[in-house]
Structure formats: C-alpha cells, structure tokens
PDB file of N, CA and C in Angstrom:
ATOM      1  N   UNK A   1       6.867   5.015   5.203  1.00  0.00           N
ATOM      2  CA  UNK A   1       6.073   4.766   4.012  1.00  0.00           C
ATOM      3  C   UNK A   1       6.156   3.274   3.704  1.00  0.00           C
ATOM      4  N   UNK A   2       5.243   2.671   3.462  1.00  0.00           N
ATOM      5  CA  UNK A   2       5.070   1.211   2.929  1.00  0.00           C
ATOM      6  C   UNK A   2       4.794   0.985   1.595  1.00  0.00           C
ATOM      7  N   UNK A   3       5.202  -0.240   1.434  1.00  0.00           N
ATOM      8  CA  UNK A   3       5.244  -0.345  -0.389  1.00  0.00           C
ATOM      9  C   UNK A   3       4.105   0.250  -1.005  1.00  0.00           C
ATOM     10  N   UNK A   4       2.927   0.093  -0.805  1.00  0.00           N
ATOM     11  CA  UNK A   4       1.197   0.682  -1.338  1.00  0.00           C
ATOM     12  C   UNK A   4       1.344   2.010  -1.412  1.00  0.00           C
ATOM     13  N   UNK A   5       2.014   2.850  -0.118  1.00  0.00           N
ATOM     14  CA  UNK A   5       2.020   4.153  -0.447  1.00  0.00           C
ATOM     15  C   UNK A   5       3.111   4.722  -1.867  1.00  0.00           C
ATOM     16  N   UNK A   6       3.947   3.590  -1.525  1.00  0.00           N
ATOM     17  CA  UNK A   6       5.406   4.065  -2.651  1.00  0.00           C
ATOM     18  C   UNK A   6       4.588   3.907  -4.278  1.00  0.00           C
ATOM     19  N   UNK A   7       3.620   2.851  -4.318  1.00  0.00           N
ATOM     20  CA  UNK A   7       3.107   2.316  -5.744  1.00  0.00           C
ATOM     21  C   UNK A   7       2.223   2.990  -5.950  1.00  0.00           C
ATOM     22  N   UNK A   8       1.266   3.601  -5.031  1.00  0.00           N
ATOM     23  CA  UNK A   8       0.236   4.492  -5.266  1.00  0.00           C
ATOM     24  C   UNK A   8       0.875   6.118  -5.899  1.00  0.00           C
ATOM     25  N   UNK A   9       1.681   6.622  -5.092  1.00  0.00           N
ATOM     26  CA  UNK A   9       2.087   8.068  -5.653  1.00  0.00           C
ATOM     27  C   UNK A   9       3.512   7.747  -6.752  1.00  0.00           C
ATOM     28  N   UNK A  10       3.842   6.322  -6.996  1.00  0.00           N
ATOM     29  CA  UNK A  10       4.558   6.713  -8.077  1.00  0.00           C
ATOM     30  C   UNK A  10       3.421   6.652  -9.297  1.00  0.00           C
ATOM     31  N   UNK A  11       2.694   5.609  -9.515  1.00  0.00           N
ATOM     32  CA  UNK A  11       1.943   5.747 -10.388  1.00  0.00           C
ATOM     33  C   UNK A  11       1.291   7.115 -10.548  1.00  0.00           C
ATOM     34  N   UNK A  12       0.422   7.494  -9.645  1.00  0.00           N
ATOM     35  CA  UNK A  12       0.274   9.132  -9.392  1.00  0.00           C
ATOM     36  C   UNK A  12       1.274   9.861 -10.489  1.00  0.00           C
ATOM     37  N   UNK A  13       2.944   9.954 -10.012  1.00  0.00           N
ATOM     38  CA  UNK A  13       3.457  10.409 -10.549  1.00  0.00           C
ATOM     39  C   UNK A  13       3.592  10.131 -12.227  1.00  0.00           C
ATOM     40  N   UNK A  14       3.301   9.067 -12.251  1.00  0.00           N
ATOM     41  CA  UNK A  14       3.828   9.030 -13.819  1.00  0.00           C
ATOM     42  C   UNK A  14       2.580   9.503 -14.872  1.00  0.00           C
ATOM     43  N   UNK A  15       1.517   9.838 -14.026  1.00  0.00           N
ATOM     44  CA  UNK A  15       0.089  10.049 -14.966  1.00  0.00           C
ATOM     45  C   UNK A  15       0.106  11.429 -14.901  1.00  0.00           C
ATOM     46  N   UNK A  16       1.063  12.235 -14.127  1.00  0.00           N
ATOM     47  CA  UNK A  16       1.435  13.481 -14.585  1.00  0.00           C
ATOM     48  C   UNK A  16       0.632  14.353 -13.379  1.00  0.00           C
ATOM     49  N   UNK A  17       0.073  13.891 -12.522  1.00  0.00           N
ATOM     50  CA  UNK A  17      -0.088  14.161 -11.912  1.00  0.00           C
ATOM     51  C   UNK A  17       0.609  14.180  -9.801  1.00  0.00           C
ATOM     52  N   UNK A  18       0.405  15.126  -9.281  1.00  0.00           N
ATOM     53  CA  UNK A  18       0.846  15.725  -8.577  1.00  0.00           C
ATOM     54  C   UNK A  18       0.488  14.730  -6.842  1.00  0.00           C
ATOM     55  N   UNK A  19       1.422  14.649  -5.982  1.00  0.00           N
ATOM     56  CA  UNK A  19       1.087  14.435  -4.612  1.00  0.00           C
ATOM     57  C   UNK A  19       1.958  15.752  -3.516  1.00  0.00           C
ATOM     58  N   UNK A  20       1.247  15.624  -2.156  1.00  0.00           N
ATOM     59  CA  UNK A  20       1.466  16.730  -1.617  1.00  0.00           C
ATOM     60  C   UNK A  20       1.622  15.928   0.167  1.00  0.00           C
ATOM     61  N   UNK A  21       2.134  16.586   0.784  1.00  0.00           N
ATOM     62  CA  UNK A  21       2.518  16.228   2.013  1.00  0.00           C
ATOM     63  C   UNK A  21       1.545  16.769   2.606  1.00  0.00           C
ATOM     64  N   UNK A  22       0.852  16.002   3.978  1.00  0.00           N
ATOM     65  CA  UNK A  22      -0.260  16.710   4.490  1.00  0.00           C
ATOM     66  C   UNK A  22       0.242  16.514   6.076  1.00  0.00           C
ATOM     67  N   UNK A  23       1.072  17.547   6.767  1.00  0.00           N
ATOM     68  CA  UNK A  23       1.451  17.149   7.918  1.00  0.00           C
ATOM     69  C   UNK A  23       0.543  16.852   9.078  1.00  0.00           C
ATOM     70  N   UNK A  24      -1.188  17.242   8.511  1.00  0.00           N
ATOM     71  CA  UNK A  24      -1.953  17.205   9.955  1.00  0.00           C
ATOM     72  C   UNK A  24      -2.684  15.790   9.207  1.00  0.00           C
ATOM     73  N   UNK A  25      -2.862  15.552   8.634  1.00  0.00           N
ATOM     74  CA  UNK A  25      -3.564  14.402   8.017  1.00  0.00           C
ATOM     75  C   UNK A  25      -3.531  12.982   8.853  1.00  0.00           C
ATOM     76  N   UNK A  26      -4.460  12.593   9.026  1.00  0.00           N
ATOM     77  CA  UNK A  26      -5.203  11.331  10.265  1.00  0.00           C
ATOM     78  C   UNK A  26      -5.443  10.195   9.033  1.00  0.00           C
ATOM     79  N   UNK A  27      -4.731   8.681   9.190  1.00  0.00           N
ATOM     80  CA  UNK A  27      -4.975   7.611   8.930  1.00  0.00           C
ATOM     81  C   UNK A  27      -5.401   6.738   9.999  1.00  0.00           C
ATOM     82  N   UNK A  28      -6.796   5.817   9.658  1.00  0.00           N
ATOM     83  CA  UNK A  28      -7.103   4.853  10.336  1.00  0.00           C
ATOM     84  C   UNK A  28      -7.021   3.860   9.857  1.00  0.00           C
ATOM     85  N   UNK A  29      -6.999   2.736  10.355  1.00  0.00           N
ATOM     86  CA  UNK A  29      -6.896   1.335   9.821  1.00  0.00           C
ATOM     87  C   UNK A  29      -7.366   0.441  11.174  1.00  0.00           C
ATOM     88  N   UNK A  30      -7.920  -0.903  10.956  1.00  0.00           N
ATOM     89  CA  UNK A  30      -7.806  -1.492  11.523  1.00  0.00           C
ATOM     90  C   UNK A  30      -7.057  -2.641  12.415  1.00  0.00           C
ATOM     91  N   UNK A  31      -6.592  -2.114  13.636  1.00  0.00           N
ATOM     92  CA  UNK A  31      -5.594  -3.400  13.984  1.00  0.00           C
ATOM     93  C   UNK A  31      -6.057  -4.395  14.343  1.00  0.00           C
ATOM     94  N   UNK A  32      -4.719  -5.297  13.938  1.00  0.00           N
ATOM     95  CA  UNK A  32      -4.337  -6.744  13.616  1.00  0.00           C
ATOM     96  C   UNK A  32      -3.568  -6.810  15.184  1.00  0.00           C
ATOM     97  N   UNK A  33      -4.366  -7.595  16.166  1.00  0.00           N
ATOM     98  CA  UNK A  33      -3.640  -7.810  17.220  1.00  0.00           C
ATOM     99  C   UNK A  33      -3.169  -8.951  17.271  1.00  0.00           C
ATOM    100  N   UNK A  34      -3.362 -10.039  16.880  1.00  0.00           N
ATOM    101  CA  UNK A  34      -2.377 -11.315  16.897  1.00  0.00           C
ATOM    102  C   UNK A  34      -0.931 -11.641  16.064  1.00  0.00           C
ATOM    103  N   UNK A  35      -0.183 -12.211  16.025  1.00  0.00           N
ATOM    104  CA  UNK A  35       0.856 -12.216  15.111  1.00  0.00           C
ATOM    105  C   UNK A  35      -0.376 -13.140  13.587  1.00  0.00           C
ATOM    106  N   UNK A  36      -0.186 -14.372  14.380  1.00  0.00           N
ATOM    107  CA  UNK A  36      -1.130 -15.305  13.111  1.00  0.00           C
ATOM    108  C   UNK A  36      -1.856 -14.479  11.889  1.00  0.00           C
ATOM    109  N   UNK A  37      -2.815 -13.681  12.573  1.00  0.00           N
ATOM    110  CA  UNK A  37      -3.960 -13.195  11.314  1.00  0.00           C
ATOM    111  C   UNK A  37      -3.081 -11.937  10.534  1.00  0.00           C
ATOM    112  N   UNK A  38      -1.767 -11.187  11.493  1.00  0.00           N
ATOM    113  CA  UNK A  38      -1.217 -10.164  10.886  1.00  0.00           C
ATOM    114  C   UNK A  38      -0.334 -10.658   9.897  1.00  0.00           C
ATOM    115  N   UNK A  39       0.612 -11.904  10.436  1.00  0.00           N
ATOM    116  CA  UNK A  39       1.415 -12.640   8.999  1.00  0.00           C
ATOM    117  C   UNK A  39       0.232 -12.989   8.314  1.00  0.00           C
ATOM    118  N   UNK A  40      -0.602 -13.520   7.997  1.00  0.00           N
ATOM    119  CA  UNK A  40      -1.538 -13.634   7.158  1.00  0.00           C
ATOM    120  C   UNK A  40      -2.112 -12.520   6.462  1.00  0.00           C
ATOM    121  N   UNK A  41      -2.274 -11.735   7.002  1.00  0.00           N
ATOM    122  CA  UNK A  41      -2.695 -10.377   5.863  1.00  0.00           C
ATOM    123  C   UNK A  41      -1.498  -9.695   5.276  1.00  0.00           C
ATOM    124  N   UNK A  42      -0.401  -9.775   5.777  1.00  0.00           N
ATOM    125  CA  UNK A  42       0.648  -9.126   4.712  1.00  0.00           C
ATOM    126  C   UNK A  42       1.314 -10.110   3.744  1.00  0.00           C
ATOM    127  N   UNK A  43       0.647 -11.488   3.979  1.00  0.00           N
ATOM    128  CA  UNK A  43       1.280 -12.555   2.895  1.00  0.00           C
ATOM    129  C   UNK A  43       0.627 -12.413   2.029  1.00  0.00           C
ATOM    130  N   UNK A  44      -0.576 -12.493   2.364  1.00  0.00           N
ATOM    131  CA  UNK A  44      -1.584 -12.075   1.117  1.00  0.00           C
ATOM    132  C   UNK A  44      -1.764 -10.801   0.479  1.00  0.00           C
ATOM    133  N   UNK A  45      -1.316  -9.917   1.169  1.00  0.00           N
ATOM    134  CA  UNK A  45      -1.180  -8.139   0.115  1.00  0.00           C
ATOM    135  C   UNK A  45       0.022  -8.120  -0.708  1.00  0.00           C
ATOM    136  N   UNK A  46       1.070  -9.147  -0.114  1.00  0.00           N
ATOM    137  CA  UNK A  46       2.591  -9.111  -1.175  1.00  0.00           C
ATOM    138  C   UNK A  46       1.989 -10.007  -2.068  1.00  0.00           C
ATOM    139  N   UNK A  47       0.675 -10.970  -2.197  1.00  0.00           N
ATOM    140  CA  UNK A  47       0.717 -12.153  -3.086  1.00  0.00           C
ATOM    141  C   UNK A  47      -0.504 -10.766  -4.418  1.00  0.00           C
ATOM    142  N   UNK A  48      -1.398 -10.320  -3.452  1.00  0.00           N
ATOM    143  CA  UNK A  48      -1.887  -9.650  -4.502  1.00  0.00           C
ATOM    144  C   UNK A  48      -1.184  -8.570  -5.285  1.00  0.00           C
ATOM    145  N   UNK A  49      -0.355  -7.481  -4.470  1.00  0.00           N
ATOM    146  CA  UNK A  49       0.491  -6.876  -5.291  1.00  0.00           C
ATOM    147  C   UNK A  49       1.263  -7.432  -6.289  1.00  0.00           C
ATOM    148  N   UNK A  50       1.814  -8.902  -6.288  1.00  0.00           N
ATOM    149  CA  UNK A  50       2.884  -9.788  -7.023  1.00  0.00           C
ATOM    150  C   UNK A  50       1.842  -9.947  -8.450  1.00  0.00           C
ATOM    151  N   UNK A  51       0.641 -10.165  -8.246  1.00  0.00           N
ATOM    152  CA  UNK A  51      -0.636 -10.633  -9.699  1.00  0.00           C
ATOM    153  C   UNK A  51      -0.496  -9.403  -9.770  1.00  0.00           C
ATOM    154  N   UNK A  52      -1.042  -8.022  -9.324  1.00  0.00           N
ATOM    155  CA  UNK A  52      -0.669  -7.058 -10.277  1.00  0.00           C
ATOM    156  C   UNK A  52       0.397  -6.731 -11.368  1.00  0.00           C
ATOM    157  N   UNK A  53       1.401  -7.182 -10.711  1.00  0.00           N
ATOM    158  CA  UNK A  53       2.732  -6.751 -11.629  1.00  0.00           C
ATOM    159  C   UNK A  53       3.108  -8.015 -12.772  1.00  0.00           C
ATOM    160  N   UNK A  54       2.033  -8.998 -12.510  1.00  0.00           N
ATOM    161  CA  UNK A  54       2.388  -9.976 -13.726  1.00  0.00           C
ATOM    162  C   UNK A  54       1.771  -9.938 -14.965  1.00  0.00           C
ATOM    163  N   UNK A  55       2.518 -10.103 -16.555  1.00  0.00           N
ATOM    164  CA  UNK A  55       2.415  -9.266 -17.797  1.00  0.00           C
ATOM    165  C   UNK A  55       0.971  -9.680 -17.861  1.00  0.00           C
ATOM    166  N   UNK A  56      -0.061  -9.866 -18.428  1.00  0.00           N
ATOM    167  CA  UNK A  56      -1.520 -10.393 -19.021  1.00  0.00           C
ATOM    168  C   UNK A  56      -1.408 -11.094 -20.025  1.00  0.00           C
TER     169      UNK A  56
END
C-alpha cells in the first residue's frame, strides 16, 4: 500500500464510511521507465500531497 492508498481509505474511514478488500481487483497505471521522469513524478506527488495538508 502507498501513502495515496493509506490517505484515501483513511479519510474514507473517518466520513463513516466503509472500504473492502477486493482480492481479484486489476490496477493499471502507467509506467515510468526511466529513473529521471520517475524521481520526478514522485517528487512532485509528495510536493502536492505536502499543499494539501497545509492549514488555509
């Protein structure tokens, strides 16, 4: 599990609502075959997750 999944179903959880394990369940995504563009997209998902969590 990666941080997005952990922030997505806790929030889930706290709105009182429910998550469920889906053992046959298929995720796609697109791969990142170079190192360069892959450190680059997870610098930038920790920088956008980081503005979420800052007060307004």
């Amino acid at each position: 599990m990666n941080l997005e999944d952990f922030e997505f179903s806790t929030r889930f959880l706290m709105q009182g609502k429910k998550t469920q394990y889906a053992s046959d369940a298929l995720v796609y995504q697109e791969a990142i075959a170079k190192a360069r563009p892959f450190i680059r997209h997870r610098s930038r998902a920790r920088w956008v997750q980081r503005l979420r969590h800052q007060p307004h």
